[in-house]
Protein backbone atom coordinates (compact mmCIF):
# COMPACT_ATOMS: atom_id res chain seq x y z
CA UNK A 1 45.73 3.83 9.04
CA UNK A 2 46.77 2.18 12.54
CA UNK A 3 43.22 3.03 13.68
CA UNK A 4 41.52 0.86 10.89
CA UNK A 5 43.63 -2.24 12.21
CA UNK A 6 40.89 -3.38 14.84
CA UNK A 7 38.17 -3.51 12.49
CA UNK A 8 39.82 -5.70 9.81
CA UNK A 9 38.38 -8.93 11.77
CA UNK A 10 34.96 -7.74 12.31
CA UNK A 11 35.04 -6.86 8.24
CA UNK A 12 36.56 -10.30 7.78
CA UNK A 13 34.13 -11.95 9.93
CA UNK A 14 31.23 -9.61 7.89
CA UNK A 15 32.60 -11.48 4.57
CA UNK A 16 32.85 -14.66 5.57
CA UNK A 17 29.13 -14.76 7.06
CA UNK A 18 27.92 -13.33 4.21
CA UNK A 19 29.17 -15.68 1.40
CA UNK A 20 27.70 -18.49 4.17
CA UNK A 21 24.46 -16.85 4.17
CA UNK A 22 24.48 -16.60 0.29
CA UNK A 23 25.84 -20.37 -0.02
CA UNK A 24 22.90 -21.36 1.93
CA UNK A 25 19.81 -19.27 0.09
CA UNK A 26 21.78 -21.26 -3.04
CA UNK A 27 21.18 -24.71 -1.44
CA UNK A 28 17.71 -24.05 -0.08
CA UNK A 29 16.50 -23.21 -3.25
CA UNK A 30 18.18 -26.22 -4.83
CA UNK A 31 16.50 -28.51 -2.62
CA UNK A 32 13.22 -26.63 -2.73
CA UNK A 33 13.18 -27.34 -6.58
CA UNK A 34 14.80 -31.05 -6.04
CA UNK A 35 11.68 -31.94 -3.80
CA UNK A 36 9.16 -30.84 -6.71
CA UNK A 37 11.22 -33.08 -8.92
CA UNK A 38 10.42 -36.18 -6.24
CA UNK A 39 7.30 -35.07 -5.95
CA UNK A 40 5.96 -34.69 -9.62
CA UNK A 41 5.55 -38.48 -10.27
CA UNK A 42 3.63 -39.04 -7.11
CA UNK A 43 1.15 -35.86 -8.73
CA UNK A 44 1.56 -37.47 -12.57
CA UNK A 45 0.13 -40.82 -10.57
CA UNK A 46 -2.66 -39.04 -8.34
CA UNK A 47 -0.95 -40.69 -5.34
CA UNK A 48 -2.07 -39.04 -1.77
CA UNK A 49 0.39 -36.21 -0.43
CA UNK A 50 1.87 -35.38 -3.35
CA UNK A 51 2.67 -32.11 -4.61
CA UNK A 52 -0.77 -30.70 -6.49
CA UNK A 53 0.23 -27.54 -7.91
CA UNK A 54 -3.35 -26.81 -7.54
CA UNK A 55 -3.16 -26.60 -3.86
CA UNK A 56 0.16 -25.23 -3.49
CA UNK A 57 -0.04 -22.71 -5.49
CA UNK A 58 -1.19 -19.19 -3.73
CA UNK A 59 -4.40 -17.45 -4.54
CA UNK A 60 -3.20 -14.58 -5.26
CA UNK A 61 -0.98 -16.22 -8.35
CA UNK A 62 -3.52 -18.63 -9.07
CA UNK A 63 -6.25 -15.58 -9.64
CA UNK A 64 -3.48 -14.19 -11.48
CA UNK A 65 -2.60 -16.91 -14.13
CA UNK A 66 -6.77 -17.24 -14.37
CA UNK A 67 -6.85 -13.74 -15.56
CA UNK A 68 -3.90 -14.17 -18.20
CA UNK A 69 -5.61 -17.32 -19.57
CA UNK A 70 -8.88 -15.25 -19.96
CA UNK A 71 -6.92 -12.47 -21.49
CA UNK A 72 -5.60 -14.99 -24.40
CA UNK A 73 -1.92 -14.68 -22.63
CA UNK A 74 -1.27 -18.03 -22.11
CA UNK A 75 2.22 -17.41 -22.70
CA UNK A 76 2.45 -15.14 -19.66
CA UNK A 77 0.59 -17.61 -18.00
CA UNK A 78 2.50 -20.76 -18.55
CA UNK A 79 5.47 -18.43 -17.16
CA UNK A 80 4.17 -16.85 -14.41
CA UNK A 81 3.03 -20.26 -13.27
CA UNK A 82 6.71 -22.18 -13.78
CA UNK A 83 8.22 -19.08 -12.40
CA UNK A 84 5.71 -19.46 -9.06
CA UNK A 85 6.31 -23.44 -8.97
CA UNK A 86 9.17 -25.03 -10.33
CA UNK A 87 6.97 -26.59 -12.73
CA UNK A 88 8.62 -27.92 -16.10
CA UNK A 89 7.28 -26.75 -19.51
CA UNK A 90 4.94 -29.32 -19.98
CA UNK A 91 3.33 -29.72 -16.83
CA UNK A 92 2.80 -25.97 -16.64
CA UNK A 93 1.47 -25.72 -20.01
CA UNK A 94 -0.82 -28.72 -19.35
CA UNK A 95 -2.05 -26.73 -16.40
CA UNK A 96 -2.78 -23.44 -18.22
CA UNK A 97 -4.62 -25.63 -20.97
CA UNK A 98 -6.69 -27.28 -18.48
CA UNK A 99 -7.85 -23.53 -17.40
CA UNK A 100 -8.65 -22.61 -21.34
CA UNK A 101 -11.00 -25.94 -21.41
């Protein structure tokens, strides 16, 4: 048991970074979705440099939510697109129905 007694601060020091490393994934996703917040007027008003989910959104997604709209799954769609931006309910439905037109 006397053996494990150095290695208690390196396991304490393993902790402690850890919950600090978790802490801060928690805040930069909070301000990730706090800045498309701020930034969704500026889009609702077409003002330059705002966030245009359009744009920001990757290909790959975007070619995906295409494909669920032409499938009739705008559900999926509408979720796989909020899920992929931070977009609210309406604005991501607004999107999808935008695609269907």
């Amino acid at each position: 048991m006397e053996e494990l007694i150095p290695y208690v601060p390196v396991l304490a020091l393993l902790v402690l970074w850890l919950l600090q490393y978790a802490e801060t994934s928690k805040l930069k996703h909070t301000s990730e979705d706090q800045q498309r917040q701020l930034d969704r007027p500026y889009h609702l008003l077409g003002e330059e440099g705002s966030f245009d989910d359009r744009t920001d959104l990757p290909e790959e997604t975007r070619r995906r939510i295409e494909e669920l709209v032409r499938e009739g799954k705008k559900i999926q769609a509408i979720k796989e697109l909020r899920d992929a931006t931070g977009l609210g309910l309406k604005e991501a439905k607004d999107y999808v129905d935008g695609l269907c037109r």
